[in-house]
Structures are given as structure tokens and as C-alpha cells.
C-alpha atoms as a PDB file:
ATOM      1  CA  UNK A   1     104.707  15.410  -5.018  1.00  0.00           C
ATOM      2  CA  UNK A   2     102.662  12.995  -3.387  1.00  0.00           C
ATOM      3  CA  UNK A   3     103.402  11.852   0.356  1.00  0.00           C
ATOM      4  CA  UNK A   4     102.058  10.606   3.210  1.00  0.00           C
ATOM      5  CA  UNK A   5     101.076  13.110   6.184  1.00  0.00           C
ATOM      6  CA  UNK A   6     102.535  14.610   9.014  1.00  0.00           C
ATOM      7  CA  UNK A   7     101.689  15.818  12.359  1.00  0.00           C
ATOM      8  CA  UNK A   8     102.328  19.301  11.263  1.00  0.00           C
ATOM      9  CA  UNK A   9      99.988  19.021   8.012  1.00  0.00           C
ATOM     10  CA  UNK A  10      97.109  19.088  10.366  1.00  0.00           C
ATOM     11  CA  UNK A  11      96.586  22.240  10.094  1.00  0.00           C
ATOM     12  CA  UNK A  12      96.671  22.323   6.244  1.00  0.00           C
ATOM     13  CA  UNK A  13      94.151  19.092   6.264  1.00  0.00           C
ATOM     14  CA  UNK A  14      91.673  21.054   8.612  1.00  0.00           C
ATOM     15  CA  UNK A  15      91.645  23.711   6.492  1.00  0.00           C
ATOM     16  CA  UNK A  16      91.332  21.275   3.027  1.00  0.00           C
ATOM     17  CA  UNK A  17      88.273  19.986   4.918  1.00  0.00           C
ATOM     18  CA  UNK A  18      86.487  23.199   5.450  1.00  0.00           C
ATOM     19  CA  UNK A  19      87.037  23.923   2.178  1.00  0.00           C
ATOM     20  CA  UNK A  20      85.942  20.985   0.548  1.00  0.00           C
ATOM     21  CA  UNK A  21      82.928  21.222   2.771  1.00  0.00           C
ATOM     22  CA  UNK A  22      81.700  24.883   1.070  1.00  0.00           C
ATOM     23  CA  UNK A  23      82.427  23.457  -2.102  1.00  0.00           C
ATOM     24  CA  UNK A  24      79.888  20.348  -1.833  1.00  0.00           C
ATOM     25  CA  UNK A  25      77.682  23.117  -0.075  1.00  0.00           C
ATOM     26  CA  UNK A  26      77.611  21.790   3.282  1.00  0.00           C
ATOM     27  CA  UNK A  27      80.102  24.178   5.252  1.00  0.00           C
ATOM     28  CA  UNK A  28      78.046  23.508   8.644  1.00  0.00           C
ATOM     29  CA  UNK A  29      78.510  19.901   8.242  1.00  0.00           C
ATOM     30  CA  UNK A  30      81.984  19.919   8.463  1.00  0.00           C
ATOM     31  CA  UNK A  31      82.517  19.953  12.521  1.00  0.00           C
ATOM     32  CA  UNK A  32      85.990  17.656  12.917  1.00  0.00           C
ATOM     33  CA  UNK A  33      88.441  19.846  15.105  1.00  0.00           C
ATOM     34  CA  UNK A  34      92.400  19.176  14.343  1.00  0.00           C
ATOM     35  CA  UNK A  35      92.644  17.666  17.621  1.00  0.00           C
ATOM     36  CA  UNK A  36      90.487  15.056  16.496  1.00  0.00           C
ATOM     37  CA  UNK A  37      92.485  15.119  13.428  1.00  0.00           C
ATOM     38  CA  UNK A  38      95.395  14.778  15.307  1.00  0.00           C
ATOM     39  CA  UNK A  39      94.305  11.808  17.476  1.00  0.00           C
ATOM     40  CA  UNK A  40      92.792   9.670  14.886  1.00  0.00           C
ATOM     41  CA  UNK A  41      95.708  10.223  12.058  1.00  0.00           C
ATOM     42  CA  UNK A  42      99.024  10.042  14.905  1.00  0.00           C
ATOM     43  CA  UNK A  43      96.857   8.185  18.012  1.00  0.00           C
ATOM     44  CA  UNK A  44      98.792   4.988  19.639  1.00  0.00           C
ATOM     45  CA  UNK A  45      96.174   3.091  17.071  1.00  0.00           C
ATOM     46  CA  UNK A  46      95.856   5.133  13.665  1.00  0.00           C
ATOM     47  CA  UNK A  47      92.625   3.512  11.513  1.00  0.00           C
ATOM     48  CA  UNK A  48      92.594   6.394   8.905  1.00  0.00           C
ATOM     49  CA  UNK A  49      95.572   7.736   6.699  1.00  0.00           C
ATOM     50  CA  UNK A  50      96.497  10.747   4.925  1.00  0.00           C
ATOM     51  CA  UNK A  51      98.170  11.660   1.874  1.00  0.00           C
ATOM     52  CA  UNK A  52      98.839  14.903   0.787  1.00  0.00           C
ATOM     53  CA  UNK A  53      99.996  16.130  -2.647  1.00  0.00           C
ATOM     54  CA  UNK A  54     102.041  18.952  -2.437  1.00  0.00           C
ATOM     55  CA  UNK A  55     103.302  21.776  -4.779  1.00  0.00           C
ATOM     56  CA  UNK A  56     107.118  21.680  -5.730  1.00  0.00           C
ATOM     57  CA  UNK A  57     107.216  25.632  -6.647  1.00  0.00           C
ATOM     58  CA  UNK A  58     105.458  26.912  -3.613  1.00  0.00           C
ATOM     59  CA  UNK A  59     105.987  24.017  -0.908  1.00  0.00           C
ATOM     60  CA  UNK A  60     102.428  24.278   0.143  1.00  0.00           C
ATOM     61  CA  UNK A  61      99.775  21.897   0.166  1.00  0.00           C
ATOM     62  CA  UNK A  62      97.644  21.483  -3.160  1.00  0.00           C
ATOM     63  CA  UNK A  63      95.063  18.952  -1.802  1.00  0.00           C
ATOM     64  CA  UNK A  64      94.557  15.730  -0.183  1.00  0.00           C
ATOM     65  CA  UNK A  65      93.198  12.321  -0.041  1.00  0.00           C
ATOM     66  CA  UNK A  66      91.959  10.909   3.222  1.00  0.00           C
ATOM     67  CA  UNK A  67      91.139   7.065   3.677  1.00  0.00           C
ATOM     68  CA  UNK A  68      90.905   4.400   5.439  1.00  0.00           C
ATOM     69  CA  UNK A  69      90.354   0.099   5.398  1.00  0.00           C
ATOM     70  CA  UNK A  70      87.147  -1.478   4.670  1.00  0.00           C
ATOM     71  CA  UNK A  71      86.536  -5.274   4.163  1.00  0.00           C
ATOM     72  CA  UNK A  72      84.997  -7.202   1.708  1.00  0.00           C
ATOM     73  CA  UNK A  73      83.257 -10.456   2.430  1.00  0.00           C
ATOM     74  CA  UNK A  74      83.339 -11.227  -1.427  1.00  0.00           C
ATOM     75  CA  UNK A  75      86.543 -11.322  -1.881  1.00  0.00           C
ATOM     76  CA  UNK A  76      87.589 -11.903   1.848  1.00  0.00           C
ATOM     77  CA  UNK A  77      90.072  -9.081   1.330  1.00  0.00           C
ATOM     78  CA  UNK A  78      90.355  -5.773   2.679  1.00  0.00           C
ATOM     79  CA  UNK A  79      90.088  -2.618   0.367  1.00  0.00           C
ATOM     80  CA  UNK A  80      90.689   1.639   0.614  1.00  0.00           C
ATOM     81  CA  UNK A  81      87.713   3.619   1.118  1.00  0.00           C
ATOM     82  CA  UNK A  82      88.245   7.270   0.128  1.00  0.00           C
ATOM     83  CA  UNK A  83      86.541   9.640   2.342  1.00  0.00           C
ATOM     84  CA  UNK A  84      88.034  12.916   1.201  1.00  0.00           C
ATOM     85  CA  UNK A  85      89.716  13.575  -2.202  1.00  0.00           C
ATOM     86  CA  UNK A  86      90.054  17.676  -2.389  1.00  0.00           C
ATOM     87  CA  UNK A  87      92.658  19.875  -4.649  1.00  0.00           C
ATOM     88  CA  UNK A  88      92.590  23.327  -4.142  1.00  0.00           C
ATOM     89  CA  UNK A  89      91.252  25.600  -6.913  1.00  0.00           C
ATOM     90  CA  UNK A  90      94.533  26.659  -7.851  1.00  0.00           C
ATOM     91  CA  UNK A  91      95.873  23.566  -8.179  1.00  0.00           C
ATOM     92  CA  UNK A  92      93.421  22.058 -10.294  1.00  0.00           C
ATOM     93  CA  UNK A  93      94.492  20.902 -13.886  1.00  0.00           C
ATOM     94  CA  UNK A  94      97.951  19.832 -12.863  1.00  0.00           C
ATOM     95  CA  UNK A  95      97.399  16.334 -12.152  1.00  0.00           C
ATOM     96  CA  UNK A  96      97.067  16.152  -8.323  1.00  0.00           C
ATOM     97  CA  UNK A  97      93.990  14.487  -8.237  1.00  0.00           C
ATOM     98  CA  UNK A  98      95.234  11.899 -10.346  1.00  0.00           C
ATOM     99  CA  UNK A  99      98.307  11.208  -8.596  1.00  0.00           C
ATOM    100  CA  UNK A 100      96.466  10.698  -5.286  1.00  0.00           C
ATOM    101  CA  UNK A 101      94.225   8.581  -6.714  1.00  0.00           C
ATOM    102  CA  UNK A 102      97.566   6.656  -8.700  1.00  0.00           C
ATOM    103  CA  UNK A 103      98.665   6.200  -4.892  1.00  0.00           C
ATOM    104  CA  UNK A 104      95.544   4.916  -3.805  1.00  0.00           C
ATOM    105  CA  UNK A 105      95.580   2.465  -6.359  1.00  0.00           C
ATOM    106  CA  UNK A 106      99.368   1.628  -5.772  1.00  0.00           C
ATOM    107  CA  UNK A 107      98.850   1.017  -1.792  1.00  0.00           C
ATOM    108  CA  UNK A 108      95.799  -1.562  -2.793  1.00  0.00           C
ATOM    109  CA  UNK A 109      98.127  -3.232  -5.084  1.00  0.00           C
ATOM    110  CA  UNK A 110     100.508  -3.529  -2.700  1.00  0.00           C
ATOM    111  CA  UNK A 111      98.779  -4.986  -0.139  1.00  0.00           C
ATOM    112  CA  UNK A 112      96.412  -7.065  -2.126  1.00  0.00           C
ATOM    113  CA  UNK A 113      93.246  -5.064  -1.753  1.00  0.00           C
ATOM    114  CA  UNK A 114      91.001  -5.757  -4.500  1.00  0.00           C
ATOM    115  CA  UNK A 115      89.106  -2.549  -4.337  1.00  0.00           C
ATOM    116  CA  UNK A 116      89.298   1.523  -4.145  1.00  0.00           C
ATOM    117  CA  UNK A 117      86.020   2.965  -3.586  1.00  0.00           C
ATOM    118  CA  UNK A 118      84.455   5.735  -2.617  1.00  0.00           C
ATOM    119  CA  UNK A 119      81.047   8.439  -3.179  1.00  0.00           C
ATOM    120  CA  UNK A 120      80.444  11.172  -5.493  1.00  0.00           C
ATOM    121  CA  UNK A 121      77.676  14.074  -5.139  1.00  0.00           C
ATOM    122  CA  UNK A 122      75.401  13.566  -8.169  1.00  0.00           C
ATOM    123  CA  UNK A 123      75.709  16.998  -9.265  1.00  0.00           C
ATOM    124  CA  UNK A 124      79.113  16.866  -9.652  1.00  0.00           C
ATOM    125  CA  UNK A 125      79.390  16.248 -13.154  1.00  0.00           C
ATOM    126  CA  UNK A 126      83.122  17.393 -13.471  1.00  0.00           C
ATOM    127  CA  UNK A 127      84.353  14.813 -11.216  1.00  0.00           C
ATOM    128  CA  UNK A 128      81.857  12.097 -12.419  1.00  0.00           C
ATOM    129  CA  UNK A 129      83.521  12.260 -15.727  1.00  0.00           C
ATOM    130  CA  UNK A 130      86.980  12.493 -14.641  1.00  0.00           C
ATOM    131  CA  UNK A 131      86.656   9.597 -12.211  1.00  0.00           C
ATOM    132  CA  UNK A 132      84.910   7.657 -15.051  1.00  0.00           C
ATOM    133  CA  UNK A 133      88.173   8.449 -17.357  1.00  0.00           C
ATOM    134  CA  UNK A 134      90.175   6.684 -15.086  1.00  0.00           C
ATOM    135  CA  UNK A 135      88.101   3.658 -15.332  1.00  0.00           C
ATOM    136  CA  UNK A 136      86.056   3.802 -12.313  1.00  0.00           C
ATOM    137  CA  UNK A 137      82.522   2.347 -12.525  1.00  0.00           C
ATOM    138  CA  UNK A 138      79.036   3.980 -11.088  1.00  0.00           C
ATOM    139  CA  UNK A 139      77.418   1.486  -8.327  1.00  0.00           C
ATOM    140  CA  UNK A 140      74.316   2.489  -9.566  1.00  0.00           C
ATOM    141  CA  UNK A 141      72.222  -0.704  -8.254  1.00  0.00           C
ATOM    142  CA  UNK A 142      73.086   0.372  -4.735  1.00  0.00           C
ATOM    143  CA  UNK A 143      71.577   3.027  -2.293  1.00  0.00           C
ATOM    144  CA  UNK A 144      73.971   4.298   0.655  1.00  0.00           C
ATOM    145  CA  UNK A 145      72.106   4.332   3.783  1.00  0.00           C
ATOM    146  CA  UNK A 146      72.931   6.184   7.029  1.00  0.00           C
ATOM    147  CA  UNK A 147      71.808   6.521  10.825  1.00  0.00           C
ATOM    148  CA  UNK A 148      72.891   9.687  12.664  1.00  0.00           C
ATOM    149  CA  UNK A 149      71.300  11.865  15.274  1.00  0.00           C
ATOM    150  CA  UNK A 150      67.958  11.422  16.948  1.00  0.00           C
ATOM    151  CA  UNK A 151      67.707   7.904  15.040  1.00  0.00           C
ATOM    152  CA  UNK A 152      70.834   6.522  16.116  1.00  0.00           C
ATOM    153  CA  UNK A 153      70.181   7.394  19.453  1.00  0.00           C
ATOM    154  CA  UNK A 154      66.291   5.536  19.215  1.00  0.00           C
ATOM    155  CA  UNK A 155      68.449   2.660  17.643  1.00  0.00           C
ATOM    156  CA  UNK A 156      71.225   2.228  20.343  1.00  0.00           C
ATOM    157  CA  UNK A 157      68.594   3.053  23.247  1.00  0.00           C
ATOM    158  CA  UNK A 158      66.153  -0.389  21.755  1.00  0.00           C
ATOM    159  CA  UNK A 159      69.828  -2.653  21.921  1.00  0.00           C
ATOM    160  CA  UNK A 160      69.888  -1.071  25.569  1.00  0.00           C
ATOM    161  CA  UNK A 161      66.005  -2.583  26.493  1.00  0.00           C
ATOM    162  CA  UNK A 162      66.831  -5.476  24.314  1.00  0.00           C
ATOM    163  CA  UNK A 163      69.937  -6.426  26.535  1.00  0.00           C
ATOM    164  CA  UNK A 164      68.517  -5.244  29.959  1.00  0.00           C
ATOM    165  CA  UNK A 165      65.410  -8.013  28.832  1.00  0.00           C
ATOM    166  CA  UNK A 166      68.359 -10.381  28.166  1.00  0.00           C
ATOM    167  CA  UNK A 167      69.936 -10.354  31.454  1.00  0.00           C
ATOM    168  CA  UNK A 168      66.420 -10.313  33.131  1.00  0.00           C
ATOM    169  CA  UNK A 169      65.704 -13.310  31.284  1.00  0.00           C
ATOM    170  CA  UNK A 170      69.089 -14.778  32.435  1.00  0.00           C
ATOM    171  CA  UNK A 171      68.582 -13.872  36.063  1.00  0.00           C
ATOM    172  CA  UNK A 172      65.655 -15.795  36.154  1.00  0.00           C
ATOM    173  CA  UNK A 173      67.002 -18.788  34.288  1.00  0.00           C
ATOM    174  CA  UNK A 174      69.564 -18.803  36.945  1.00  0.00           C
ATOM    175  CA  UNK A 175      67.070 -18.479  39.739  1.00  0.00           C
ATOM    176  CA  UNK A 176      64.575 -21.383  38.733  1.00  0.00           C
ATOM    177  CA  UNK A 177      68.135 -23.771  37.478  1.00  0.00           C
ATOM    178  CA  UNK A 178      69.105 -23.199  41.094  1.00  0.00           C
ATOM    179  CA  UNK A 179      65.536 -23.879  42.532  1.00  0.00           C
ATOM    180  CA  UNK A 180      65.389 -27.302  40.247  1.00  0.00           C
ATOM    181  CA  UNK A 181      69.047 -28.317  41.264  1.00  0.00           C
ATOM    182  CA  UNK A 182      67.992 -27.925  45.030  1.00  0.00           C
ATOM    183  CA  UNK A 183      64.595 -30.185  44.374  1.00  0.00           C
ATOM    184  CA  UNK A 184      66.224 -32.547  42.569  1.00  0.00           C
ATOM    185  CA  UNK A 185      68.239 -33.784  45.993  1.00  0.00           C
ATOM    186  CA  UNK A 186      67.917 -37.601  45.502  1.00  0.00           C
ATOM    187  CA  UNK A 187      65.000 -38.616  47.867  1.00  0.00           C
ATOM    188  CA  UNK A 188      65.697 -42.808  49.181  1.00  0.00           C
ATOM    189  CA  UNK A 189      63.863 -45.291  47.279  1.00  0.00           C
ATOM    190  CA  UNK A 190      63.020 -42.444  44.298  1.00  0.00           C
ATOM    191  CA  UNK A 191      64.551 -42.862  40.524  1.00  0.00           C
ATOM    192  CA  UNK A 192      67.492 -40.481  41.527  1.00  0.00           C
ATOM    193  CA  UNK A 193      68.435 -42.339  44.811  1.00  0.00           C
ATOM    194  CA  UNK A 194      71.692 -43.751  43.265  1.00  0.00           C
ATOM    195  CA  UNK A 195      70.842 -46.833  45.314  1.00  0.00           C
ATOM    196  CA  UNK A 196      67.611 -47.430  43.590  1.00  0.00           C
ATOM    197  CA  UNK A 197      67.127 -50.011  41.192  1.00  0.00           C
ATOM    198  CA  UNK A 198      64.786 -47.375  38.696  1.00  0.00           C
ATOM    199  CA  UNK A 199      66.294 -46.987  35.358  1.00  0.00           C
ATOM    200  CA  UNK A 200      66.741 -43.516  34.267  1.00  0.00           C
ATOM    201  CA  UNK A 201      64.069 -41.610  32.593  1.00  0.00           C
ATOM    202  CA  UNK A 202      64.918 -41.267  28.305  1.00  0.00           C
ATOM    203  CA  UNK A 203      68.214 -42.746  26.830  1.00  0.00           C
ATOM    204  CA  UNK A 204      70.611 -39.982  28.652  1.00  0.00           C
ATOM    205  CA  UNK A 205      71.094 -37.836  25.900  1.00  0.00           C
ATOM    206  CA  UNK A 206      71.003 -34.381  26.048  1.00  0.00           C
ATOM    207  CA  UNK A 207      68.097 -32.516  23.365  1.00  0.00           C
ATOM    208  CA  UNK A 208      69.874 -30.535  20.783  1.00  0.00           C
ATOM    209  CA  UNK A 209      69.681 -26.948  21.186  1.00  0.00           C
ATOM    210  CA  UNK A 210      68.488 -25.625  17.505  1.00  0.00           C
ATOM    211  CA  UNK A 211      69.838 -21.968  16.051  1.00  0.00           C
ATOM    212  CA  UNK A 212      67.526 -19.613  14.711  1.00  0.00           C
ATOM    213  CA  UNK A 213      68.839 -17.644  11.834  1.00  0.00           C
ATOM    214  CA  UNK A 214      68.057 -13.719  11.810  1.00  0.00           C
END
């Protein structure tokens, strides 16, 4: 049976996660607590859902499928991205994995996603094939990229300088606008007396500000 989690399946998801995380051979990797679990499946704003398949005979969970939203500028639609698809060992073979997947598919449907996506290890062979059974194509001409740790930090820390410059820059504007406004006080008998007969300089149009494009 497939259906949508609970509050009290966070313990069961926690413990899906830790081991799916020896199985790809990263146990160390998986750090997520159940309260943050708890707060980002139930919070007052949920942005990632649960499913969990579930075994008839024994009532207990038989694996999982976690996802979330993603957006496509292609299509202009949104789509599922499947972070975590996981049966348990003893499970396997009975069709779990397809039925999460089935839902997956259903809730894009439904909702007029166009897409269900999401990353395989390369050595898993086993679920390479069975993913390509159920017609699901290889993005082989793309290369997932990430920033994490020390260079994330180097990243966010250069958008720091670059918008302490910014507001520098715009303190200054500020400062020599107000120094022009106060020498521009119309003076008798110059071009900005309004009683002076001088036409004003150019045709009183304003220059065009021009976009650069990044």
C-alpha cells in the first residue's frame, strides 16, 4: 500500500535514510535529525513530501520515496524531483519501488507537471536497468554540479563584499546628488534663474539608462 506520510512515520523515514545512506556507501553523509524531518515534512510551510509504501502482512514500513517541486523554464511548468527512493531488503521484488514511482508519476499527471526526475549512483547497475524498464531516460549530456562547505562559504562571503561595495557606492551617489542639488540653487541672471531669459541647456530629455546583460 502506498500512502502519503505521517507525523508518526518519522521515525521509520529516519531510519530508511540511514539505511539507504550505508547502502550507497556514504553512512557519514547522512546527518538529517527527525526533528528536521519533522519540521520540513509537517512545518506551517511543508516544501518536501513523503510517501511511504507499506507492507499489508506486517503493517510496517517497506520503503519510501521522498520529493519535492522543481521548475522548469522549458516548459514553464513545475515538475517532482525525487530525492530518496529506498525499499528495504526484504521488501525488494514485490513491487514497492514501482508503485512509488507509479505515484510519482500519478501526482505529476495530476497536477500537470511535465517531468519526474531524479539521480542514480553510476555503479548501481540494478537500479539503472530497472529505472530504464520503466521508460526513464539517462541525461547523459549533463554534469550535476554542487557547492557545499568551505566553497559555499568563499561564495556567499564574495556576495557579502560585493553588496557592502554596492551600498558604498550608493552612499556616495547619495552624498555628491545632494552636494549637486544644493549647487544647483538658481543664482539671478544665471540659465536656472527661472526669471532668466537663457534657454535650457539640451532638448530636456532625460539620457536612457542602458542594461548590461550578465
Amino acid at each position: 500500500m502506498i500512502r502519503t506520510a505521517t507525523p508518526a512515520d518519522i521515525p521509520e523515514i529516519h531510519a530508511m535514510i540511514r539505511e539507504l545512506a550505508e547502502y550507497e556507501r556514504a553512512p557519514d553523509e547522512a546527518r538529517a535529525t527527525e526533528e528536521q524531518l519533522h519540521r520540513a515534512l509537517f512545518g506551517p510551510h511543508p516544501a518536501v513530501f513523503c510517501l511511504v509504501a507499506e507492507d499489508p502482512a506486517s503493517g510496517r514500513a517497506a520503503g519510501f520515496a521522498l520529493w519535492f517541486r522543481n521548475f522548469s523554464t522549458w516548459t514553464g511548468t513545475h515538475g517532482v524531483y525525487l530525492e530518496d527512493l529506498f525499499v528495504r531488503p526484504a521488501y525488494r521484488g514485490a513491487g514497492y519501488g514501482r508503485a512509488l514511482l507509479a505515484e510519482l508519476a500519478r501526482i505529476c499527471t495530476a497536477n500537470g507537471y511535465h517531468r519526474l526526475q531524479w539521480w542514480v549512483l553510476d555503479w548501481n547497475e540494478k537500479a539503472i536497468g530497472f529505472y530504464k524498464s520503466i521508460g526513464a531516460e539517462p541525461m547523459d549530456e549533463w554534469t550535476v554540479y554542487r557547492v557545499s562547505g568551505p566553497a559555499l562559504e568563499r561564495l556567499a562571503a564574495a556576495a557579502s563584499s560585493s553588496s557592502a561595495s554596492s551600498s558604498s557606492a550608493s552612499s556616495s551617489a547619495a552624498s555628491s546628488s545632494s552636494s549637486a542639488s544644493a549647487a544647483s540653487v538658481p543664482v539671478p541672471g544665471s540659465a536656472l534663474d527661472p526669471g532668466c531669459a537663457a534657454p535650457p541647456s539640451a532638448d530636456g530629455r532625460p539620457v536612457a539608462d542602458t542594461d548590461s546583460e550578465l
